[in-house]
Every structure is written in C-alpha cells, then in structure tokens.
Protein backbone atom coordinates (compact mmCIF):
# COMPACT_ATOMS: atom_id res chain seq x y z
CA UNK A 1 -21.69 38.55 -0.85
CA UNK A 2 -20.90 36.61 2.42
CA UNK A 3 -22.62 33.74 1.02
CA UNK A 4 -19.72 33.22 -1.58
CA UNK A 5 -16.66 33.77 0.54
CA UNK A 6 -18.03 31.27 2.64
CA UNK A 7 -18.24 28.95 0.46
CA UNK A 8 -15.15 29.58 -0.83
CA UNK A 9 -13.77 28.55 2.35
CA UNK A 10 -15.43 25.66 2.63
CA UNK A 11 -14.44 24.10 -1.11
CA UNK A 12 -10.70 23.84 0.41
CA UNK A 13 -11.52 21.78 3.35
CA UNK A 14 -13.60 19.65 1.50
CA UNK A 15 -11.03 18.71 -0.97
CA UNK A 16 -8.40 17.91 1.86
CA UNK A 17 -10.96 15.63 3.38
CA UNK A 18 -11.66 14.05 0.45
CA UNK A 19 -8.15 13.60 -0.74
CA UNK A 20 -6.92 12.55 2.93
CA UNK A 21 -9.33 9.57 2.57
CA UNK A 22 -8.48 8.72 -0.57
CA UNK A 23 -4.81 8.08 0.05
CA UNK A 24 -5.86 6.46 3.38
CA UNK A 25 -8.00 3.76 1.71
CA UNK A 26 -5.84 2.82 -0.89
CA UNK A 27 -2.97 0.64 0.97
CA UNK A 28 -2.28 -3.44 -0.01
CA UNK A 29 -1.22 -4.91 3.17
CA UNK A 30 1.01 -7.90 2.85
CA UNK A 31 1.28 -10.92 5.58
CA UNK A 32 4.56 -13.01 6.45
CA UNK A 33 2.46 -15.92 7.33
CA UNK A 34 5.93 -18.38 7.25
CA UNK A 35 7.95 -18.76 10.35
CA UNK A 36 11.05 -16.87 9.16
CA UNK A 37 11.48 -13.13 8.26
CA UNK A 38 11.34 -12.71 4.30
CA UNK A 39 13.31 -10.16 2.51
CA UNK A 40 10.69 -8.11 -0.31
CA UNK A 41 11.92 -5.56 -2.95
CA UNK A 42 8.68 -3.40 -3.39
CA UNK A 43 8.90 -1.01 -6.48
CA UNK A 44 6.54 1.92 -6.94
CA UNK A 45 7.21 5.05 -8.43
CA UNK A 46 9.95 3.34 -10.30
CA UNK A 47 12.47 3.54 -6.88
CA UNK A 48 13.02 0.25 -5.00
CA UNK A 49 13.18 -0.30 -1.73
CA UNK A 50 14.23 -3.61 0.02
CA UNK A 51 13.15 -4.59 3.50
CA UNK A 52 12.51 -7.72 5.65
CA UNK A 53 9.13 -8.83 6.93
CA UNK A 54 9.74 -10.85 9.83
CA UNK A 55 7.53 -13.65 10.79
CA UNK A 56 3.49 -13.46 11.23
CA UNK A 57 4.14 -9.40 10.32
CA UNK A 58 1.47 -7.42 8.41
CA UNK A 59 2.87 -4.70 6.97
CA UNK A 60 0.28 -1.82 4.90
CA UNK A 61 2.37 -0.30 1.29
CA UNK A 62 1.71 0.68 -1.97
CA UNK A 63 -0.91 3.24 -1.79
CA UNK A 64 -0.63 3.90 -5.69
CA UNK A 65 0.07 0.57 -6.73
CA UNK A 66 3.67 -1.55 -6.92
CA UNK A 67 5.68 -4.06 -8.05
CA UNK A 68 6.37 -6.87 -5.28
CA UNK A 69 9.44 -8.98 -5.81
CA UNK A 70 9.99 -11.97 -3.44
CA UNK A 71 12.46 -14.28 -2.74
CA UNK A 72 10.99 -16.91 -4.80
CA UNK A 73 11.09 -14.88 -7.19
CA UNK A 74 7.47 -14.25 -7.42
CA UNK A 75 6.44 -10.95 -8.69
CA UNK A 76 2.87 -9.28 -7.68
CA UNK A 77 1.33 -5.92 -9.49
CA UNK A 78 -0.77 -4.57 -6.85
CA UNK A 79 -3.36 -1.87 -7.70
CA UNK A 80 -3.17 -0.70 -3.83
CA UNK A 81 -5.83 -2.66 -2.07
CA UNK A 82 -4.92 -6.13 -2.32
CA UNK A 83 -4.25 -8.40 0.64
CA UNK A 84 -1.38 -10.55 -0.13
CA UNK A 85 0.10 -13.54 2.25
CA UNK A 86 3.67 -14.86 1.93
CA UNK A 87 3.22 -18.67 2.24
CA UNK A 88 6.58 -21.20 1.53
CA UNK A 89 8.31 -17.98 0.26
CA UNK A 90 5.34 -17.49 -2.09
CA UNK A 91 3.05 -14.52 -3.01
CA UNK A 92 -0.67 -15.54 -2.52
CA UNK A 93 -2.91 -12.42 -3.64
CA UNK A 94 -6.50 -12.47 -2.73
C-alpha cells in the first residue's frame, strides 16, 4: 500500500515539470535589428496588444503561436519558436 500513495505523489510533480518546460520552450523571439524603435501589434488568443521594440531589442512572445503585424504591414503566423528579425521595417522569419 505505500508503494501506491507514493506514487501518487509523484505523478503530480511530474506533470508540473513537464508542463513548466513545455511552456518555457515554446517562445518566438523577435529582433529590432533597424536603428529606430518599431511599433508591432502581436495577436494571440484573439486579443491584441501593441508595443514598441526599440532598436537592436530582442524581445521572447507568443508561446502558443500569434499573429505579428508590422508597420510595413507585414504579417507573420508564428507557431511559437520562430526567430524573426525586423530589417527596413520588414519581418524576416527564419
């Protein structure tokens, strides 16, 4: 009988370690590689948020995946573990 409650204990902290990495690992991180701050409109979850990336910035986001808007008007679908540089106002995903 101890056997079982211990391993019922241990189930739990193995999930939370496992889902703790898994929202950890999943992050795009996006690069203002111009020489002026750029203004993004990220979209996930269907609410969008607006911020400024100032110059040579690297910022990490969408950990489910996102809609990037720039001020080119480029837009990027990320998946969540993209790396994307802003170059001339423009999205470059690799």
């Amino acid at each position: 009988m101890r056997r079982r409650s211990e391993n019922k204990t241990r189930l739990p902290v193995a999930f939370a370690a496992i889902l703790a990495a898994c929202s950890a690992a999943g992050a795009a991180s996006l690069t203002n590689k111009d020489d002026a701050s750029q203004t993004i409109v990220v979209t996930e979850g269907g609410v969008k948020t607006e911020f400024a990336i100032a110059a040579g910035e690297t910022v990490k986001l969408c950990d489910d995946g996102c809609f990037l808007t720039l001020p080119s008007g480029d837009r990027a679908a990320l998946g969540g573990e993209e790396a994307v540089d802003i170059v001339n106002g423009e999205a470059v995903v690799e």
